[in-house]
N, C-alpha and C. Protein backbone atom coordinates (compact mmCIF):
# COMPACT_ATOMS: atom_id res chain seq x y z
N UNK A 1 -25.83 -33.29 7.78
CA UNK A 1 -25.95 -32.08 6.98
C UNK A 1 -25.02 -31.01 7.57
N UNK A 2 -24.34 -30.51 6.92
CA UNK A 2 -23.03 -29.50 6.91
C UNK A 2 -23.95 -28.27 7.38
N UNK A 3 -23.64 -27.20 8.57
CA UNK A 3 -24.27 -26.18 8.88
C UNK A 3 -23.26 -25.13 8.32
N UNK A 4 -24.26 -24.20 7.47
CA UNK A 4 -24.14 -23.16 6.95
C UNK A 4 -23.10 -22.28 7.78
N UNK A 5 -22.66 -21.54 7.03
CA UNK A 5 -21.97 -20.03 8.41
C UNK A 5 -23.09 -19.29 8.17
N UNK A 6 -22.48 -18.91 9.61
CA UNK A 6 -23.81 -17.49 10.10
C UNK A 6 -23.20 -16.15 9.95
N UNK A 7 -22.18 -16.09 8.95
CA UNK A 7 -21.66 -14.60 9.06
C UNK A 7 -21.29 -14.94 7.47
N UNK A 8 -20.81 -13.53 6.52
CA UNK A 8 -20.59 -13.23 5.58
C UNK A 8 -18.56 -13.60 5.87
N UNK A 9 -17.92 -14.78 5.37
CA UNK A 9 -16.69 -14.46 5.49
C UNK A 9 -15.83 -12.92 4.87
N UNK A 10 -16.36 -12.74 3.71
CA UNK A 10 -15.87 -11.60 2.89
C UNK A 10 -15.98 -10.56 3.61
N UNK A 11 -17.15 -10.30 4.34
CA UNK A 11 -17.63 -8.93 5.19
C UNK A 11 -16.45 -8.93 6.20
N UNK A 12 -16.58 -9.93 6.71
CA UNK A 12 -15.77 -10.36 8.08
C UNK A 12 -14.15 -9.98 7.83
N UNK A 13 -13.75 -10.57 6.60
CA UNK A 13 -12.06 -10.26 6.17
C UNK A 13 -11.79 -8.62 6.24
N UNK A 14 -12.88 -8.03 5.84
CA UNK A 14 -13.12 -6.41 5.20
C UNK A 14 -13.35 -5.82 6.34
N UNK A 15 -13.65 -6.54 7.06
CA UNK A 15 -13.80 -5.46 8.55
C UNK A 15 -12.52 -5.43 9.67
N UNK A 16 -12.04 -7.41 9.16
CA UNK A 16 -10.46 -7.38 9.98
C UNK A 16 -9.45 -6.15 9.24
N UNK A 17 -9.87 -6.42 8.06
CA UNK A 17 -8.80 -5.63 7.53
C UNK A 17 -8.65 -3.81 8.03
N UNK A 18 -9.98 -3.19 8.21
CA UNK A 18 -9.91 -2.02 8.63
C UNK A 18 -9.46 -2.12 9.86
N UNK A 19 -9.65 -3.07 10.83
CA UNK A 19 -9.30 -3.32 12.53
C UNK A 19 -7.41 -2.86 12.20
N UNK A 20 -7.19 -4.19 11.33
CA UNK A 20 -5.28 -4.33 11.54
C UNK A 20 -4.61 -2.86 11.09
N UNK A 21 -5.50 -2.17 10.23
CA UNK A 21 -5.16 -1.26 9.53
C UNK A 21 -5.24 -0.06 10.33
N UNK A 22 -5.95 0.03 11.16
CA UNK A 22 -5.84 1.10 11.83
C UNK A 22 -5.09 1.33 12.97
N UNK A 23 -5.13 -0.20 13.41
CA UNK A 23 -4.65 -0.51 15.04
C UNK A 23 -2.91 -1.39 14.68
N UNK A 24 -3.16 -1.97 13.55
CA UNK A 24 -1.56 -2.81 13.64
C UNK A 24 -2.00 -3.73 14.50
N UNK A 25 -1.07 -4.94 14.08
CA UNK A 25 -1.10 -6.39 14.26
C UNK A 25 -1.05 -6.85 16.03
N UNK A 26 -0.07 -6.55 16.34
CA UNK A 26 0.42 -6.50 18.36
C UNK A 26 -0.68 -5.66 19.15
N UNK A 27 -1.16 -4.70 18.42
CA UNK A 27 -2.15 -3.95 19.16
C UNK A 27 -3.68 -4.56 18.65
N UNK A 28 -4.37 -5.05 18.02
CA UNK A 28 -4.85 -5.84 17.79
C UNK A 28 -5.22 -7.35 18.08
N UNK A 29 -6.18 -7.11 19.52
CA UNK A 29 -6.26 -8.30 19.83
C UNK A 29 -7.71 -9.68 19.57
N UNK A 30 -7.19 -10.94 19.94
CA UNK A 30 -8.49 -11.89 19.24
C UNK A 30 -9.60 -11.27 20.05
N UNK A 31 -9.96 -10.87 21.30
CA UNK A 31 -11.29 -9.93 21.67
C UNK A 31 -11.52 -9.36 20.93
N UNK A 32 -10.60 -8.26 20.37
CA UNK A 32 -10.89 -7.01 19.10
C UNK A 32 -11.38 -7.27 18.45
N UNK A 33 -11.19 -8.60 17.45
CA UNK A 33 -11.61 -8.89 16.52
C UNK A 33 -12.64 -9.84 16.64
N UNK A 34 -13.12 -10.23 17.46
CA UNK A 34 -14.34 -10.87 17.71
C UNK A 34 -15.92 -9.22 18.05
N UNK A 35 -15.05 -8.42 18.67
CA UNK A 35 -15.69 -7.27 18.91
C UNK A 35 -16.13 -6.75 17.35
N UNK A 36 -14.81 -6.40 16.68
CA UNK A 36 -15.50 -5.93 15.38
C UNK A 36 -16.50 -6.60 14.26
N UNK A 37 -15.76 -7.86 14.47
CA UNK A 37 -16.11 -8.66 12.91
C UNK A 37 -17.68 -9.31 13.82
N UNK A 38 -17.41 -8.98 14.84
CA UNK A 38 -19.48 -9.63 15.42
C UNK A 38 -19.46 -11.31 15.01
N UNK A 39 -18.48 -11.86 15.69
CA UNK A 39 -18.33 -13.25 15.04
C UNK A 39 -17.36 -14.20 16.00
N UNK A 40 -17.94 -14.59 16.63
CA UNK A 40 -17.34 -15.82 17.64
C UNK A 40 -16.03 -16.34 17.29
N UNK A 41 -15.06 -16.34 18.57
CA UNK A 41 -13.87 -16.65 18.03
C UNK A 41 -13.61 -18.05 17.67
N UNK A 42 -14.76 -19.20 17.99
CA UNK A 42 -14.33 -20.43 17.33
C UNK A 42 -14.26 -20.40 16.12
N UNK A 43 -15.25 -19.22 15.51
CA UNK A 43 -15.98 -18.71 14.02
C UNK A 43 -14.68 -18.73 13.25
N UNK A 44 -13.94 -17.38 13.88
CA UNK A 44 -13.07 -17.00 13.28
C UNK A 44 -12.00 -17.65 13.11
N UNK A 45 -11.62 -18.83 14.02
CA UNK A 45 -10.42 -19.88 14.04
C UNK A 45 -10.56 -20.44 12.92
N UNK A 46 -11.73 -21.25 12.99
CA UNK A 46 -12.32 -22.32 11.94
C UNK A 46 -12.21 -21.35 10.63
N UNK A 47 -12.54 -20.50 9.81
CA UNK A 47 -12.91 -19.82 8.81
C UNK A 47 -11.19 -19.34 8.47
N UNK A 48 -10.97 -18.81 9.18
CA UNK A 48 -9.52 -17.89 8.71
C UNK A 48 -7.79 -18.47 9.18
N UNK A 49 -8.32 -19.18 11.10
CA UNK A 49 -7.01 -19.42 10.82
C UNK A 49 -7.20 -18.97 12.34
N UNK A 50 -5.52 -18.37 12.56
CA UNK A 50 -5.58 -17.53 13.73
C UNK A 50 -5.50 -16.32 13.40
N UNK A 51 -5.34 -15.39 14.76
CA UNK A 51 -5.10 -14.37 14.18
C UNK A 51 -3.59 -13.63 13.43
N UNK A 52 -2.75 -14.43 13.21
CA UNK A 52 -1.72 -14.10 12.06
C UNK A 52 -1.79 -14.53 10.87
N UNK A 53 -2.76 -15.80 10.70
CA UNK A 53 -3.51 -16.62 9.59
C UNK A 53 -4.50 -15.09 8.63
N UNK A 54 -5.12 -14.72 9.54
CA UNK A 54 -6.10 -13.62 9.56
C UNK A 54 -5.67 -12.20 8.78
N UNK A 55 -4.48 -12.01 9.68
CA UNK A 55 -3.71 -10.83 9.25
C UNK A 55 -3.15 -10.61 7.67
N UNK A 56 -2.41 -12.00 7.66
CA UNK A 56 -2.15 -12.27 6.67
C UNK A 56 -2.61 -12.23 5.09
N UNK A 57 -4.20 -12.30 5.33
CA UNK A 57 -5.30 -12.62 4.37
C UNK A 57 -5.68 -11.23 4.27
N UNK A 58 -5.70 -10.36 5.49
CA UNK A 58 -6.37 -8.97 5.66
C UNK A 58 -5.50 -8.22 4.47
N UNK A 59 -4.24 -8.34 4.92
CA UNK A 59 -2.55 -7.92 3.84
C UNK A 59 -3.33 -8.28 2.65
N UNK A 60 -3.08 -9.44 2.19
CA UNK A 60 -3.43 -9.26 0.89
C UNK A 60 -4.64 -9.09 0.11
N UNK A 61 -5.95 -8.64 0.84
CA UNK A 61 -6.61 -8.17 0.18
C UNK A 61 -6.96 -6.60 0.32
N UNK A 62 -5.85 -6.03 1.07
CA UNK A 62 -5.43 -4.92 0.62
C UNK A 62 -4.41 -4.59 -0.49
N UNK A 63 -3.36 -5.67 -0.52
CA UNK A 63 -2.58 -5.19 -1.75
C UNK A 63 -3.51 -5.97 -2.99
N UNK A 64 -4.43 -6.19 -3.11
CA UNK A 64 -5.44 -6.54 -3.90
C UNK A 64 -6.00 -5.29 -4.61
N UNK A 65 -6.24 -4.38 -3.61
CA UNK A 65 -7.24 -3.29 -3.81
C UNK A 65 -6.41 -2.16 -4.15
N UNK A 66 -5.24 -2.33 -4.52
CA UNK A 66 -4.10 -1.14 -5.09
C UNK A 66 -3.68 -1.54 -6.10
N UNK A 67 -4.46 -1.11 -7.85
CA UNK A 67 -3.44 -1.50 -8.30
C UNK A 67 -2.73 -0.31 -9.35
N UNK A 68 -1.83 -0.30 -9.22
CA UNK A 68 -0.84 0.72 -9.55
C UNK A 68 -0.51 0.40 -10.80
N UNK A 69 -0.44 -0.26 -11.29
CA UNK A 69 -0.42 -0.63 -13.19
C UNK A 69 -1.01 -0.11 -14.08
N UNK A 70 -2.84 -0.42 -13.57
CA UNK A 70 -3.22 0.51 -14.58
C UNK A 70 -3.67 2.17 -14.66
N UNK A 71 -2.98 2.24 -13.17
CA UNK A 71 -2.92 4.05 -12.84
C UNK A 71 -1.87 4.27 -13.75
N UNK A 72 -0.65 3.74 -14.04
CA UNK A 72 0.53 4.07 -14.85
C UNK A 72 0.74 3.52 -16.03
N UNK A 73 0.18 2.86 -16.71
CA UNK A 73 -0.24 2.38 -17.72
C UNK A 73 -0.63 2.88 -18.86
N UNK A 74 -1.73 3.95 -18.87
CA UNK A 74 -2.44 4.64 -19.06
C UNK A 74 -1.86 5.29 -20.80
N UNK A 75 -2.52 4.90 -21.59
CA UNK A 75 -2.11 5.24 -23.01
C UNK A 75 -1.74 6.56 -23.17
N UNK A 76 -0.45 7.35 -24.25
CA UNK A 76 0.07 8.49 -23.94
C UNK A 76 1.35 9.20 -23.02
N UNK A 77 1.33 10.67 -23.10
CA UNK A 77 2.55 10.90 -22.56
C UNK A 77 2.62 10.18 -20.89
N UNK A 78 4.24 9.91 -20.55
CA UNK A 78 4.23 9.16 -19.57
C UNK A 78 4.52 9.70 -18.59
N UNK A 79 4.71 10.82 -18.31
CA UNK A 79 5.28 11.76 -17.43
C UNK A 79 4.29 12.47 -16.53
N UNK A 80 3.37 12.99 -17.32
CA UNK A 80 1.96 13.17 -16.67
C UNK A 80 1.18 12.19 -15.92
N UNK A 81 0.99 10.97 -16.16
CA UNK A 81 0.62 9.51 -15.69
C UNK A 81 1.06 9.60 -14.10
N UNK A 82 2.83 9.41 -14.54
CA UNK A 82 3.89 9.59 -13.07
C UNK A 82 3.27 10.77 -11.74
N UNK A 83 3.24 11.92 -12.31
CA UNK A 83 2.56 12.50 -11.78
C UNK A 83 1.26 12.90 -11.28
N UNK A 84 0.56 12.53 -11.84
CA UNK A 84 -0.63 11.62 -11.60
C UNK A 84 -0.90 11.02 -10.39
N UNK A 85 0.08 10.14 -10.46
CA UNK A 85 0.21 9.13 -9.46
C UNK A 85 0.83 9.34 -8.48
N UNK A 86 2.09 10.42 -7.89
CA UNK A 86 2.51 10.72 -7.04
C UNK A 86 1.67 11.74 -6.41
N UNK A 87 0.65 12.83 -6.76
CA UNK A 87 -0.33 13.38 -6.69
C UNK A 87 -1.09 12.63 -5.95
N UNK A 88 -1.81 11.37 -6.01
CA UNK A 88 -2.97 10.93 -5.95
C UNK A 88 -1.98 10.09 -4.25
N UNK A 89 -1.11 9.83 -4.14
CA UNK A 89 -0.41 9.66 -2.82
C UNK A 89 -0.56 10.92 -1.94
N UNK A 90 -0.18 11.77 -2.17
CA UNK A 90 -0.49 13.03 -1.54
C UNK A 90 -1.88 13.32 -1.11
N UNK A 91 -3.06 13.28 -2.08
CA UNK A 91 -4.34 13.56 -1.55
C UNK A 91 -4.46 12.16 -0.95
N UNK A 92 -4.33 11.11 -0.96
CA UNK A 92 -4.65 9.84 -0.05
C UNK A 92 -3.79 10.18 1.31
N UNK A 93 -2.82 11.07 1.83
CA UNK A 93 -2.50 10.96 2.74
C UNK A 93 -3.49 12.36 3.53
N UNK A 94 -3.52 12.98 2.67
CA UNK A 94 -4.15 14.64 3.24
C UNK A 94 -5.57 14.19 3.30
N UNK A 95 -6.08 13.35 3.16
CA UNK A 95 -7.55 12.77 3.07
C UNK A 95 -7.95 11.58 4.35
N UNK A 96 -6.68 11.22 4.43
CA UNK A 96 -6.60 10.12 5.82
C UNK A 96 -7.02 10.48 6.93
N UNK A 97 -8.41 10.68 7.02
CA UNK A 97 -8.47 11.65 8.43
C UNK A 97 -7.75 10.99 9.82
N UNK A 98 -8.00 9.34 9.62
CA UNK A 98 -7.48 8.46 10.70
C UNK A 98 -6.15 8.35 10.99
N UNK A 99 -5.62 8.97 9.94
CA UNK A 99 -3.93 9.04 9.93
C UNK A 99 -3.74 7.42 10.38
N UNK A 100 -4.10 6.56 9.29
CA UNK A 100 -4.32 4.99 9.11
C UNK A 100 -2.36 4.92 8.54
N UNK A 101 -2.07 5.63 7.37
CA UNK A 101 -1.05 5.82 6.77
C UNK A 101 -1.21 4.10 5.52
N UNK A 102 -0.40 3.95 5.23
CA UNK A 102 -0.65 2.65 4.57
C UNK A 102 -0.18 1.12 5.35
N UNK A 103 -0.95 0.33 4.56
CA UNK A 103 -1.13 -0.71 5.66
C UNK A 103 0.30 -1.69 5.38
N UNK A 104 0.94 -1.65 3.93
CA UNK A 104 1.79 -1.82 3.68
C UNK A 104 3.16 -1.43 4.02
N UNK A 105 2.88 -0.15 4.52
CA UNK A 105 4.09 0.40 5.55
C UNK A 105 4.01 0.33 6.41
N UNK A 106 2.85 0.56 7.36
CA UNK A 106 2.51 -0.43 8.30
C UNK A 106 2.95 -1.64 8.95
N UNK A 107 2.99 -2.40 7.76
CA UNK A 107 3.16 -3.68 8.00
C UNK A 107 4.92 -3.80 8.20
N UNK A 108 5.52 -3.23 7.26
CA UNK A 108 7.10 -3.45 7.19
C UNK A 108 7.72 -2.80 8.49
N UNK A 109 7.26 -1.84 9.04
CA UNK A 109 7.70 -1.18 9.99
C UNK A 109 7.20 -2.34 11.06
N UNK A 110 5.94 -2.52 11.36
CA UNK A 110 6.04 -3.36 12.64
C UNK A 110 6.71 -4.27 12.74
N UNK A 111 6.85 -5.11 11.76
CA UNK A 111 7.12 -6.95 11.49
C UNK A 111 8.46 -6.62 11.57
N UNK A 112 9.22 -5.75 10.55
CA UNK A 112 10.79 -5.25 10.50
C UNK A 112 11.45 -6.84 10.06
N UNK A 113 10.91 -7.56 9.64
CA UNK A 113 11.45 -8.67 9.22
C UNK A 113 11.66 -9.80 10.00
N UNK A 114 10.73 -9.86 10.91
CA UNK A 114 10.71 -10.81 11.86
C UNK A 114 9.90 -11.72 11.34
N UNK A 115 9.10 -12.08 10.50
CA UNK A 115 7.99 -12.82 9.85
C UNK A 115 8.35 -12.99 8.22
N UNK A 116 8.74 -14.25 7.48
CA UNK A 116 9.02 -14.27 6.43
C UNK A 116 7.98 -13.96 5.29
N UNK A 117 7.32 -14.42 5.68
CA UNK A 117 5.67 -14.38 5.22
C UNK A 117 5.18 -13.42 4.77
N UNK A 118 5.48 -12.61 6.05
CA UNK A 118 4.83 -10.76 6.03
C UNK A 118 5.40 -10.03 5.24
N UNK A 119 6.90 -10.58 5.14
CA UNK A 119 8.09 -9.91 4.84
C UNK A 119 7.79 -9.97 2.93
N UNK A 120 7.89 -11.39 2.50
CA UNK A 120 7.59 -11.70 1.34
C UNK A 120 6.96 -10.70 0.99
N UNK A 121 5.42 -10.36 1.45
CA UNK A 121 4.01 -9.93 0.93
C UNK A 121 4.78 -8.68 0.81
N UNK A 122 5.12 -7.77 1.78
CA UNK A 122 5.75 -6.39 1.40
C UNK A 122 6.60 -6.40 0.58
N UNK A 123 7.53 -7.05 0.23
CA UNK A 123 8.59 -7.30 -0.80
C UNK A 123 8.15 -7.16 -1.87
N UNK A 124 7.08 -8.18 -2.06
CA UNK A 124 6.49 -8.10 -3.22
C UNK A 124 5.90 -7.12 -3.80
N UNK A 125 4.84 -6.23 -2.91
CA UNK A 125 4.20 -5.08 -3.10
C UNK A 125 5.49 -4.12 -4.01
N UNK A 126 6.30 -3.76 -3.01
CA UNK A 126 7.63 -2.73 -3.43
C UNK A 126 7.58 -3.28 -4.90
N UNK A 127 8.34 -4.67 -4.92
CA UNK A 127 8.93 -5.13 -6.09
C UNK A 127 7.76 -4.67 -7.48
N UNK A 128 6.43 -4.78 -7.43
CA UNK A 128 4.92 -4.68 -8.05
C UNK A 128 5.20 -2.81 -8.63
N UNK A 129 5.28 -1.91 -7.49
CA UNK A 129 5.13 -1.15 -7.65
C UNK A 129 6.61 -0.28 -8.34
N UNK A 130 7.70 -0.78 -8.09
CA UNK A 130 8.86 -0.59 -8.14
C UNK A 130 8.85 -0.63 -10.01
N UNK A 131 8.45 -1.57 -10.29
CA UNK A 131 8.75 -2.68 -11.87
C UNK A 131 7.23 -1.65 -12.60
N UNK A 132 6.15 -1.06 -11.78
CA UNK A 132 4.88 -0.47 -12.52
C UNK A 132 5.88 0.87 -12.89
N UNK A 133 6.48 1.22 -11.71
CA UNK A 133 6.88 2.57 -12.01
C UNK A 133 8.30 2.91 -13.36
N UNK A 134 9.11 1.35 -13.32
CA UNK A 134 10.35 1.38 -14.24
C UNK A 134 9.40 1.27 -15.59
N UNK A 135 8.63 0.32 -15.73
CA UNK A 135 7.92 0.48 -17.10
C UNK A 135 7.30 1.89 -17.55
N UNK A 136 6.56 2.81 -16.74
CA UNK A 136 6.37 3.78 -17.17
C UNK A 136 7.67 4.70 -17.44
N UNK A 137 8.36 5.32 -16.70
CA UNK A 137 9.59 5.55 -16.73
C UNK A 137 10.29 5.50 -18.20
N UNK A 138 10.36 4.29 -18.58
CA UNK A 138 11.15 3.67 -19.49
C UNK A 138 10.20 4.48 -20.72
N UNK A 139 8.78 3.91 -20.75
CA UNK A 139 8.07 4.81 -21.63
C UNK A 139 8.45 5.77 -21.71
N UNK A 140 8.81 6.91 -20.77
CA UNK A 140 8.86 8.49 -20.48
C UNK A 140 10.24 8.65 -21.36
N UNK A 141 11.25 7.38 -21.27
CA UNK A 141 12.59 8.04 -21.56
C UNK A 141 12.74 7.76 -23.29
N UNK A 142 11.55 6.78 -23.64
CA UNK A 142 11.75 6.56 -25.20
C UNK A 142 10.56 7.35 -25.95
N UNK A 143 9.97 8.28 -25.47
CA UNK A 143 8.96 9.35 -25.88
C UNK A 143 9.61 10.72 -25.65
N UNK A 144 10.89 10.53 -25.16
CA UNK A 144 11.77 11.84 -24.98
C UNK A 144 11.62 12.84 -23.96
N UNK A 145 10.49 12.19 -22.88
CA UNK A 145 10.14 13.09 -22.02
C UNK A 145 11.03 13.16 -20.52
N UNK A 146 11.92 12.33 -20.74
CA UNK A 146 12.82 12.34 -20.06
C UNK A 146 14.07 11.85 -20.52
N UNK A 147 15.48 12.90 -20.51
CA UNK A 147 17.04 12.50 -21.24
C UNK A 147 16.81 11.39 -20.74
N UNK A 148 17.79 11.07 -22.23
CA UNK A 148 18.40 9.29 -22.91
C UNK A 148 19.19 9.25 -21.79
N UNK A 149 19.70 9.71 -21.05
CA UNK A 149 21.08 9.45 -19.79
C UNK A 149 20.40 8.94 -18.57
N UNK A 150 18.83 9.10 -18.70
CA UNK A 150 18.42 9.04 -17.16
C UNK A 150 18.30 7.46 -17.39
N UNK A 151 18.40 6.88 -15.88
CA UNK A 151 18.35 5.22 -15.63
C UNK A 151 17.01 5.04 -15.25
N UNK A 152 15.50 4.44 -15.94
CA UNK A 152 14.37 4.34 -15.32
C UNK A 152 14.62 3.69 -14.19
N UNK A 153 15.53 2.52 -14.26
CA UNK A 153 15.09 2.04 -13.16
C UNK A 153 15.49 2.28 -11.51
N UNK A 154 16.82 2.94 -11.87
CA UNK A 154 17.23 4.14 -10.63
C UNK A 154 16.06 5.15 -10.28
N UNK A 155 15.55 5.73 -11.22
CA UNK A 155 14.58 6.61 -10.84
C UNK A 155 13.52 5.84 -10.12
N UNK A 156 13.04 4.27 -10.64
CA UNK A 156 11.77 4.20 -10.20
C UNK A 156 11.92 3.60 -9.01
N UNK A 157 13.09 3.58 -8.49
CA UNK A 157 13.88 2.60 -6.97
C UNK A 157 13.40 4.43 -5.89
N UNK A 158 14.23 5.42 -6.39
CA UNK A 158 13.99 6.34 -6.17
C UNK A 158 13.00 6.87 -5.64
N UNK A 159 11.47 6.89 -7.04
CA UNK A 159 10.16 7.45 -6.61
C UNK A 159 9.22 6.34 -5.53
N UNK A 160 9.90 4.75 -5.48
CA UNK A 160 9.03 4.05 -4.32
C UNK A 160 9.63 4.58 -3.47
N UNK A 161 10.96 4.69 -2.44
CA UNK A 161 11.31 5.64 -1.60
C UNK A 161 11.02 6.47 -1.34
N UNK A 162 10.47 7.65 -2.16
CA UNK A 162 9.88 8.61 -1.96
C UNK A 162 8.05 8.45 -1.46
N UNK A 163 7.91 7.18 -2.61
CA UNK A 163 6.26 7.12 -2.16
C UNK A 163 6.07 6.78 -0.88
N UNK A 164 7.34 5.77 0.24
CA UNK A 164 6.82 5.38 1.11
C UNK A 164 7.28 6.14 2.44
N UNK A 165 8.44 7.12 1.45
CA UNK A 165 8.66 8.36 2.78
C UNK A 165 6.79 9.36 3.11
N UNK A 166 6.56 9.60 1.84
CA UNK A 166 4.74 9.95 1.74
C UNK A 166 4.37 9.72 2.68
N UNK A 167 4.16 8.21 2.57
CA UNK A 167 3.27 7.72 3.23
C UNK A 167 3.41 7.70 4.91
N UNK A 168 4.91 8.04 5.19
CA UNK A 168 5.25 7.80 6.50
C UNK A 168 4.66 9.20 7.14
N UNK A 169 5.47 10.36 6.47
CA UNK A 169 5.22 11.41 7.04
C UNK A 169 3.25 12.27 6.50
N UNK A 170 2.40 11.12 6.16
CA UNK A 170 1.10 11.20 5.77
C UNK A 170 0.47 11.12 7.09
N UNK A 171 1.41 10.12 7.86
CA UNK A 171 0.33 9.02 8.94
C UNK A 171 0.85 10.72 9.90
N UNK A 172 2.33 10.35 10.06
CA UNK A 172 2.67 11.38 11.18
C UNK A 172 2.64 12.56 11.28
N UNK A 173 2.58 13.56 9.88
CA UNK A 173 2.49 14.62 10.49
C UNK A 173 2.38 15.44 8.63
N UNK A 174 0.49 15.42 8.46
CA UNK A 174 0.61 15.35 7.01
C UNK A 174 0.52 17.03 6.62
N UNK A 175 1.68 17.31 6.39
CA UNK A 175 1.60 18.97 6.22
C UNK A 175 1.42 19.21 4.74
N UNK A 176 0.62 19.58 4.11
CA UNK A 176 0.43 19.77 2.64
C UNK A 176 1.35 20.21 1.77
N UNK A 177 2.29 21.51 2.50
CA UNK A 177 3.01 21.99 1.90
C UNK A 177 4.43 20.67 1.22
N UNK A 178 5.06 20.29 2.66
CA UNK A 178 6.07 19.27 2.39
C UNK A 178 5.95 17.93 1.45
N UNK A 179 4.56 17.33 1.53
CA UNK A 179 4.31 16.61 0.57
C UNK A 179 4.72 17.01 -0.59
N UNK A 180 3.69 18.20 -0.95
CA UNK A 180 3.81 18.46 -2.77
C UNK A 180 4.59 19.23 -3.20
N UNK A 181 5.23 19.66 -2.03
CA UNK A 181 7.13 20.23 -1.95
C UNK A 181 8.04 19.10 -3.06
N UNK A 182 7.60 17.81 -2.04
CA UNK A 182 8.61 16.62 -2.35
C UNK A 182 8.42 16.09 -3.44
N UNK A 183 7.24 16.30 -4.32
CA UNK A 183 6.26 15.05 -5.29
C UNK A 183 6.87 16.54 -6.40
N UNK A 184 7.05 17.60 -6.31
CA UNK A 184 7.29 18.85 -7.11
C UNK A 184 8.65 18.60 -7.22
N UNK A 185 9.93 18.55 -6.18
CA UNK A 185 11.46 18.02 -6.38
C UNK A 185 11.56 16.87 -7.09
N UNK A 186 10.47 15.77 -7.05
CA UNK A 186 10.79 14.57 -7.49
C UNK A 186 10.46 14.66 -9.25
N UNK A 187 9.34 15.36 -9.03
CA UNK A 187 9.71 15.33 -10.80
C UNK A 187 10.45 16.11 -11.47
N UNK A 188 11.28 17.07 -10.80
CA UNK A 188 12.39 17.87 -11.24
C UNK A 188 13.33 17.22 -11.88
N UNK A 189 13.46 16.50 -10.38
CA UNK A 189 14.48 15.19 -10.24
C UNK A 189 14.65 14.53 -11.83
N UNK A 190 13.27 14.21 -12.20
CA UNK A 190 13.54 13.10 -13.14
C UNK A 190 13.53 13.69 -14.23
N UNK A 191 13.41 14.98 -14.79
CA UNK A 191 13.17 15.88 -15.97
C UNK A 191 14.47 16.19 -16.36
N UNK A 192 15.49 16.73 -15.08
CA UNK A 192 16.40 17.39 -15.32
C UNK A 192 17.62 16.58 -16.02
């Protein structure tokens, strides 16, 4: 007879995931995570993997829990949506009390492309959010709310750059003013 697990795997992923997220992958060690997740490290071998097996899984069920489509999606003018959404980056960074920053930038900054894997998963995210933001965009420019001359998809290469400059200077040094300084230039940017 097959013995049950004695821990919730789902709980367990959800708790690595706040560990990597706060602490990053190198600083994050298998003690740590036997400390947090309350779960024996044979537990955690057997169930997840190792701990880059682990990490890995933590990643994507955070880019699970973002989804940016149907924040921009959203039936109606498209410009407001955009803003919306660059807004709602701003209070997620001014709200971070842990100055966590995102785990997705996070991730690209530590790894820097040393891990194909890791690398993919961030790629992809960008590429996700990059292609959410050209579709709205594109809406914006055939509802007239932004000149026939502007390129959505220059712009929306543009506003992820900007979202993940946000997010950088969120973790490091989140001054309210400079944020909605930048999220206020950026839709200038795309009006004008």
């Amino acid at each position: 007879m097959a013995r049950s697990k004695e821990f919730d795997p789902d709980a367990a992923l959800q708790q690595a995931l706040e560990l990597f997220w706060e602490r990053g992958y190198e600083a994050t060690s298998m003690a740590d995570l036997v400390e947090r997740l309350g779960v024996a490290r044979a537990s955690i071998y057997a169930t997840f993997g190792g701990k880059r097996e682990l990490y890995l899984q933590a990643l994507e069920r955070y880019l699970q829990q973002r989804d940016v489509v149907e924040q921009l999606s959203q039936p109606g003018p498209a410009l407001p949506a955009v803003r919306a959404f660059l807004d709602s980056y701003v209070a997620e960074c001014l709200a971070d009390e842990l100055r966590r920053g995102c785990m997705v930038v996070n991730t690209a900054v530590e790894f820097a492309g040393r891990d194909a894997d890791v690398s993919r998963k961030v790629t992809a995210s960008w590429a996700g959010l990059e292609t959410a933001l050209a579709g709205t965009l594109v809406r914006a420019r055939a509802q007239g709310e932004i000149p026939a001359g502007k390129d959505p998809h220059a712009l929306a290469r543009f506003l992820l750059v900007l979202l993940q400059g946000l997010r950088v200077l969120g973790r490091a040094d989140p001054d309210p003013r400079r944020l909605r300084d930048a999220v206020d230039q950026a839709m200038v940017a795309i009006e004008i």
